[in-house]
C-alpha atoms as a PDB file:
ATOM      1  CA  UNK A   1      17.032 -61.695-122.080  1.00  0.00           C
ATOM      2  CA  UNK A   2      16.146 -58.058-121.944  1.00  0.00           C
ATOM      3  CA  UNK A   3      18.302 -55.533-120.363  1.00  0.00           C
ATOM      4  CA  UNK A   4      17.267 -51.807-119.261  1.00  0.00           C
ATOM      5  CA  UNK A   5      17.939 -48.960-117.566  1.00  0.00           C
ATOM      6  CA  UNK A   6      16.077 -47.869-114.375  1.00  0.00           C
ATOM      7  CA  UNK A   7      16.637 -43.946-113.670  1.00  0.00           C
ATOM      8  CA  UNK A   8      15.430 -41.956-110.543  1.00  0.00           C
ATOM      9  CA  UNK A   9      16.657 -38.656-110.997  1.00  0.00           C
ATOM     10  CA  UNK A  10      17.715 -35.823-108.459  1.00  0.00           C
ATOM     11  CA  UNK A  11      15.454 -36.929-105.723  1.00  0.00           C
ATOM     12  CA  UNK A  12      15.766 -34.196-103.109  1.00  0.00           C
ATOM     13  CA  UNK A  13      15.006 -35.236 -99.438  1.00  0.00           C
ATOM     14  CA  UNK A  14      15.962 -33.355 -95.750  1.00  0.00           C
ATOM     15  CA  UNK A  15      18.416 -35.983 -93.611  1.00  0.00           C
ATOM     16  CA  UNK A  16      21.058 -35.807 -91.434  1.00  0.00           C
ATOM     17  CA  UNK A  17      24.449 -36.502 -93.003  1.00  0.00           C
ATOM     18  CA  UNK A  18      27.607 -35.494 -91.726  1.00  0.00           C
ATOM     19  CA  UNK A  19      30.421 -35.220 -89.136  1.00  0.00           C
ATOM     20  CA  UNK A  20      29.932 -31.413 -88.037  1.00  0.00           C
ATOM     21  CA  UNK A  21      28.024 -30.546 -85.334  1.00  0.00           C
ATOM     22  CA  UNK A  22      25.579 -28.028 -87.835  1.00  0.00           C
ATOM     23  CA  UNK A  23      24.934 -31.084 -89.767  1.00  0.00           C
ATOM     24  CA  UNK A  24      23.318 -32.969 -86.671  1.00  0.00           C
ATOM     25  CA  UNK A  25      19.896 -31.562 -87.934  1.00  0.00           C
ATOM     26  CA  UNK A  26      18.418 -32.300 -91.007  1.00  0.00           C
ATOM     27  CA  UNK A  27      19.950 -30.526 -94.706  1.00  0.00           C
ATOM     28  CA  UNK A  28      19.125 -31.073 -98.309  1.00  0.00           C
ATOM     29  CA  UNK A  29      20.510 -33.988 -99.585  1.00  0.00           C
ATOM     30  CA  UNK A  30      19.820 -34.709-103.631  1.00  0.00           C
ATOM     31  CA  UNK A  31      19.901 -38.627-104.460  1.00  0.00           C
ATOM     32  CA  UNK A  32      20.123 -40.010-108.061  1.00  0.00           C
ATOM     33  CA  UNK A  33      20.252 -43.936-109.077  1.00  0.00           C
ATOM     34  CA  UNK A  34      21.088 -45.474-112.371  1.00  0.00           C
ATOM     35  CA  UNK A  35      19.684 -49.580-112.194  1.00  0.00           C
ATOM     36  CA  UNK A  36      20.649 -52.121-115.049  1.00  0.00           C
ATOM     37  CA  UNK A  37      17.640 -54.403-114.847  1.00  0.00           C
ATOM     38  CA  UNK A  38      17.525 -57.676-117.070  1.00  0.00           C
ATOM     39  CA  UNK A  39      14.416 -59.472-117.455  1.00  0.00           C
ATOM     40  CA  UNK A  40      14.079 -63.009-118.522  1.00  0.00           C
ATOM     41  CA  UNK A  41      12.567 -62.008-121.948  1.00  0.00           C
ATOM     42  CA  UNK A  42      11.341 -58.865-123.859  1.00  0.00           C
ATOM     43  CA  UNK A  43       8.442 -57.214-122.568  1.00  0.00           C
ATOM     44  CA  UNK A  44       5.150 -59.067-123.980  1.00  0.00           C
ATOM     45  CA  UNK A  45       2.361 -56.333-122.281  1.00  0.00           C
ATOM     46  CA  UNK A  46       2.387 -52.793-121.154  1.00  0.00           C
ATOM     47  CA  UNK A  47       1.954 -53.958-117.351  1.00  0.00           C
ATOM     48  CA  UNK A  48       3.795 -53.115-114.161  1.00  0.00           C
ATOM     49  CA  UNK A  49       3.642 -56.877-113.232  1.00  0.00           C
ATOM     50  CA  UNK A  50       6.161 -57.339-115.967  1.00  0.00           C
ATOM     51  CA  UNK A  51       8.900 -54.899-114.521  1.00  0.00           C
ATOM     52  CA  UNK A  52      10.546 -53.741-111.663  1.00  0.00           C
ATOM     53  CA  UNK A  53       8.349 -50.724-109.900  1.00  0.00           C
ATOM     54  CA  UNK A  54      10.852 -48.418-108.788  1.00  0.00           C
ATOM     55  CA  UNK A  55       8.583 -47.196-106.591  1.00  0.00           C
ATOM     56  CA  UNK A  56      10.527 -48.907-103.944  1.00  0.00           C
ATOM     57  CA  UNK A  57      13.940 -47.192-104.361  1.00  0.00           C
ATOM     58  CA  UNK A  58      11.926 -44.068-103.277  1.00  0.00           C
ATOM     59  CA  UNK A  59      10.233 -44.983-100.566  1.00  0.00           C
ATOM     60  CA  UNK A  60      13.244 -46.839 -99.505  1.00  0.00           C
ATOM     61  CA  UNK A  61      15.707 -43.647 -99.495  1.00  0.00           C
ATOM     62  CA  UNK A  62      12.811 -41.828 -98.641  1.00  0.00           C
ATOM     63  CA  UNK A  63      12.778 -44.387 -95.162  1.00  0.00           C
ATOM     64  CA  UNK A  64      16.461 -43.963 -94.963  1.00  0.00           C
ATOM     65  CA  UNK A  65      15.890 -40.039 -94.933  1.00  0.00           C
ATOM     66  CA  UNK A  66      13.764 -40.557 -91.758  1.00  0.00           C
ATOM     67  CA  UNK A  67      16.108 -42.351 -89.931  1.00  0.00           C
ATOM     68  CA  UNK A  68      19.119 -41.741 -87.840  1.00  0.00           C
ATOM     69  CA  UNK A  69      21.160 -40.470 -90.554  1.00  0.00           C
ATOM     70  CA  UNK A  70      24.997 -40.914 -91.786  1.00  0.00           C
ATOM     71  CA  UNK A  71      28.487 -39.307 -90.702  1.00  0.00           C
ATOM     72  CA  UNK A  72      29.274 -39.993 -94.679  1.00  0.00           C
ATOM     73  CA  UNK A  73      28.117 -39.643 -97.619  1.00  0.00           C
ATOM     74  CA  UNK A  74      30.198 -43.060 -98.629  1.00  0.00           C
ATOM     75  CA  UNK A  75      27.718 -45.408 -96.192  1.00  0.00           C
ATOM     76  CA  UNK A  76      24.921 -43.598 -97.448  1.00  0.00           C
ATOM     77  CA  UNK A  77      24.930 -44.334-100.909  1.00  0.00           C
ATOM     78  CA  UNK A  78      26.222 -48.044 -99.945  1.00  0.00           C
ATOM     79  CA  UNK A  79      23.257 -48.641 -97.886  1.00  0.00           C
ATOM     80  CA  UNK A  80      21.166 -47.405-101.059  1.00  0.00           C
ATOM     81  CA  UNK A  81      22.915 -49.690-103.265  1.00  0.00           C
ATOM     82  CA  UNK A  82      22.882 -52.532-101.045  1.00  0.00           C
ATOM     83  CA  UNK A  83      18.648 -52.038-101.056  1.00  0.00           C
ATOM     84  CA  UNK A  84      18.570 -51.824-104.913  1.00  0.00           C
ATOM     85  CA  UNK A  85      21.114 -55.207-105.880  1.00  0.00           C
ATOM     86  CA  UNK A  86      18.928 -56.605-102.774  1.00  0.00           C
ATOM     87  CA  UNK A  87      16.196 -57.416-106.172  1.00  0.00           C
ATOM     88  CA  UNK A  88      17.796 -59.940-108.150  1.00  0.00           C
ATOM     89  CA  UNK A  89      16.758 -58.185-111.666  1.00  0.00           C
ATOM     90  CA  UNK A  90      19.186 -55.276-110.813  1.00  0.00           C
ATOM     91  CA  UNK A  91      22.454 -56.115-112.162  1.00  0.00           C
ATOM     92  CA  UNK A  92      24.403 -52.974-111.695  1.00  0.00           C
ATOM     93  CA  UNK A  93      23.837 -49.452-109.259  1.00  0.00           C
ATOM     94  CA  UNK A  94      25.148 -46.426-109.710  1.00  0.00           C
ATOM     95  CA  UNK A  95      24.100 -44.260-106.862  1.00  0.00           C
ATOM     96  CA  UNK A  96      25.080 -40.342-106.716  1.00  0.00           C
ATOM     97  CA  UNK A  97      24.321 -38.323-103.617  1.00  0.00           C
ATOM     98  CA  UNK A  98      24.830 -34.428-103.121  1.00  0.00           C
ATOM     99  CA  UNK A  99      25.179 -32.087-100.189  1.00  0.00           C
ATOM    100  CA  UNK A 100      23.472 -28.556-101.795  1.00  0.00           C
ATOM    101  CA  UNK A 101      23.928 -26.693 -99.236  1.00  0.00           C
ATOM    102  CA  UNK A 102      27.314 -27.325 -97.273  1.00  0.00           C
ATOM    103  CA  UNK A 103      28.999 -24.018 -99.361  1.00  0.00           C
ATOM    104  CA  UNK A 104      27.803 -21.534-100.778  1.00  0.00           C
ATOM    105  CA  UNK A 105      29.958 -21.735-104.035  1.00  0.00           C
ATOM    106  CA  UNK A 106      29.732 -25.327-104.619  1.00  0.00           C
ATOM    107  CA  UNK A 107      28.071 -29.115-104.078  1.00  0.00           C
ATOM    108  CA  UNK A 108      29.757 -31.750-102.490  1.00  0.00           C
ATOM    109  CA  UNK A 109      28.881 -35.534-103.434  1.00  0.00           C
ATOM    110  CA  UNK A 110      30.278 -39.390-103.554  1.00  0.00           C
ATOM    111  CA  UNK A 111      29.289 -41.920-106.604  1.00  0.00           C
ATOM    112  CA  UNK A 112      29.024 -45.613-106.152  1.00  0.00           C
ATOM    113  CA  UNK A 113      28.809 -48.059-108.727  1.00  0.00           C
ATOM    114  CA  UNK A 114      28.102 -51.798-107.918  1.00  0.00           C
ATOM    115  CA  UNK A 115      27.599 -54.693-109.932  1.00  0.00           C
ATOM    116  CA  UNK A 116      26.420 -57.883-108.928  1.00  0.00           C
ATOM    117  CA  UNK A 117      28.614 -60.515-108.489  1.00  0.00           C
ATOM    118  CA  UNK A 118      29.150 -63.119-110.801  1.00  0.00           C
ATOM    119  CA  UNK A 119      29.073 -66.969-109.374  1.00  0.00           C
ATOM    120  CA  UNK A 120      30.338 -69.874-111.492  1.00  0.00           C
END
Protein backbone atom coordinates (compact mmCIF):
# COMPACT_ATOMS: atom_id res chain seq x y z
CA UNK A 1 0.00 0.00 0.00
CA UNK A 2 1.21 3.46 -0.79
CA UNK A 3 -0.27 6.48 0.69
CA UNK A 4 0.15 10.27 -0.59
CA UNK A 5 -0.80 13.51 -0.51
CA UNK A 6 -2.68 15.26 -3.39
CA UNK A 7 -2.42 19.26 -3.04
CA UNK A 8 -4.22 21.91 -5.26
CA UNK A 9 -3.34 25.05 -3.87
CA UNK A 10 -5.19 28.54 -3.75
CA UNK A 11 -7.13 28.02 -6.88
CA UNK A 12 -8.81 31.37 -7.48
CA UNK A 13 -12.10 31.29 -9.56
CA UNK A 14 -15.21 34.16 -9.98
CA UNK A 15 -18.72 32.41 -8.54
CA UNK A 16 -21.56 33.37 -6.87
CA UNK A 17 -21.56 32.56 -3.16
CA UNK A 18 -23.55 34.13 -0.66
CA UNK A 19 -26.79 35.31 1.02
CA UNK A 20 -26.53 39.22 0.25
CA UNK A 21 -28.02 40.62 -2.50
CA UNK A 22 -24.22 42.17 -3.80
CA UNK A 23 -23.11 38.67 -3.76
CA UNK A 24 -25.82 37.55 -6.44
CA UNK A 25 -23.08 38.29 -9.13
CA UNK A 26 -20.02 36.64 -9.40
CA UNK A 27 -16.77 37.48 -6.58
CA UNK A 28 -13.42 35.92 -6.04
CA UNK A 29 -13.59 32.90 -4.36
CA UNK A 30 -9.94 31.07 -3.53
CA UNK A 31 -10.32 27.09 -3.25
CA UNK A 32 -7.57 24.82 -1.75
CA UNK A 33 -7.80 20.79 -1.35
CA UNK A 34 -5.59 18.50 0.60
CA UNK A 35 -6.39 14.49 -0.87
CA UNK A 36 -4.90 11.37 1.01
CA UNK A 37 -4.64 8.98 -1.91
CA UNK A 38 -3.52 5.24 -1.28
CA UNK A 39 -2.57 3.16 -4.07
CA UNK A 40 -2.48 -0.55 -4.08
CA UNK A 41 1.39 -0.63 -4.21
CA UNK A 42 4.41 1.78 -4.58
CA UNK A 43 4.75 3.47 -7.71
CA UNK A 44 6.67 1.05 -10.30
CA UNK A 45 6.92 3.90 -13.45
CA UNK A 46 6.89 7.60 -13.76
CA UNK A 47 3.33 7.47 -15.58
CA UNK A 48 0.06 9.28 -15.02
CA UNK A 49 -1.76 5.90 -15.58
CA UNK A 50 -0.35 4.93 -12.25
CA UNK A 51 -1.94 7.88 -10.17
CA UNK A 52 -4.75 9.89 -9.66
CA UNK A 53 -4.70 13.08 -12.28
CA UNK A 54 -5.95 15.80 -10.31
CA UNK A 55 -6.75 17.37 -13.19
CA UNK A 56 -10.29 16.59 -12.39
CA UNK A 57 -10.66 18.41 -9.02
CA UNK A 58 -10.03 21.53 -11.22
CA UNK A 59 -12.10 21.24 -13.81
CA UNK A 60 -14.64 19.99 -11.44
CA UNK A 61 -14.64 23.25 -9.08
CA UNK A 62 -13.86 24.99 -12.04
CA UNK A 63 -17.66 23.46 -13.41
CA UNK A 64 -19.04 24.22 -10.04
CA UNK A 65 -17.77 27.95 -10.49
CA UNK A 66 -19.98 28.13 -13.65
CA UNK A 67 -22.95 27.09 -12.18
CA UNK A 68 -25.72 28.48 -10.12
CA UNK A 69 -23.68 29.14 -7.20
CA UNK A 70 -24.07 28.69 -3.19
CA UNK A 71 -25.84 30.81 -0.31
CA UNK A 72 -22.77 29.15 1.87
CA UNK A 73 -19.63 28.61 1.87
CA UNK A 74 -20.43 25.23 4.10
CA UNK A 75 -22.37 23.42 0.85
CA UNK A 76 -19.74 24.60 -1.25
CA UNK A 77 -16.87 22.97 0.00
CA UNK A 78 -19.22 19.77 0.77
CA UNK A 79 -20.16 19.50 -2.76
CA UNK A 80 -16.24 19.67 -3.51
CA UNK A 81 -15.54 17.03 -1.13
CA UNK A 82 -18.29 14.89 -2.04
CA UNK A 83 -16.63 15.02 -5.96
CA UNK A 84 -13.11 14.19 -4.62
CA UNK A 85 -14.10 10.89 -1.98
CA UNK A 86 -16.47 10.20 -5.18
CA UNK A 87 -12.69 8.29 -6.50
CA UNK A 88 -12.20 5.47 -4.34
CA UNK A 89 -8.21 6.13 -3.98
CA UNK A 90 -9.03 9.35 -1.97
CA UNK A 91 -9.23 8.45 1.54
CA UNK A 92 -9.47 11.75 3.26
CA UNK A 93 -10.46 15.73 1.92
CA UNK A 94 -9.68 18.62 3.38
CA UNK A 95 -11.24 21.38 1.41
CA UNK A 96 -10.63 25.26 2.36
CA UNK A 97 -12.56 27.97 0.57
CA UNK A 98 -12.10 31.88 0.95
CA UNK A 99 -14.19 34.94 0.25
CA UNK A 100 -11.16 37.76 -0.67
CA UNK A 101 -13.09 40.27 -1.14
CA UNK A 102 -16.23 40.46 1.28
CA UNK A 103 -14.05 43.22 3.69
CA UNK A 104 -11.67 45.13 3.15
CA UNK A 105 -9.59 44.24 6.34
CA UNK A 106 -9.99 40.62 6.27
CA UNK A 107 -10.93 36.99 4.44
CA UNK A 108 -13.68 35.02 5.36
CA UNK A 109 -13.58 31.06 4.81
CA UNK A 110 -15.04 27.44 6.06
CA UNK A 111 -12.68 24.12 6.20
CA UNK A 112 -14.01 20.67 5.70
CA UNK A 113 -12.32 17.62 6.39
CA UNK A 114 -13.83 14.19 5.35
CA UNK A 115 -12.66 10.83 5.55
CA UNK A 116 -14.02 7.94 4.01
CA UNK A 117 -15.93 5.70 5.83
CA UNK A 118 -14.78 2.63 7.12
CA UNK A 119 -17.10 -0.69 6.43
CA UNK A 120 -16.47 -3.94 8.32
Amino acid sequence: MAEYSIILDQLDVAMRLGIHPHEMVPQRVRLSVEMTVRYPRPLSADTIDEVMDYDFVRAGIQGLAGGPGFALQETLVEAIAAMCLADQRVQRVRVRSMKLDVYPDARVGCEVVRERSVTP
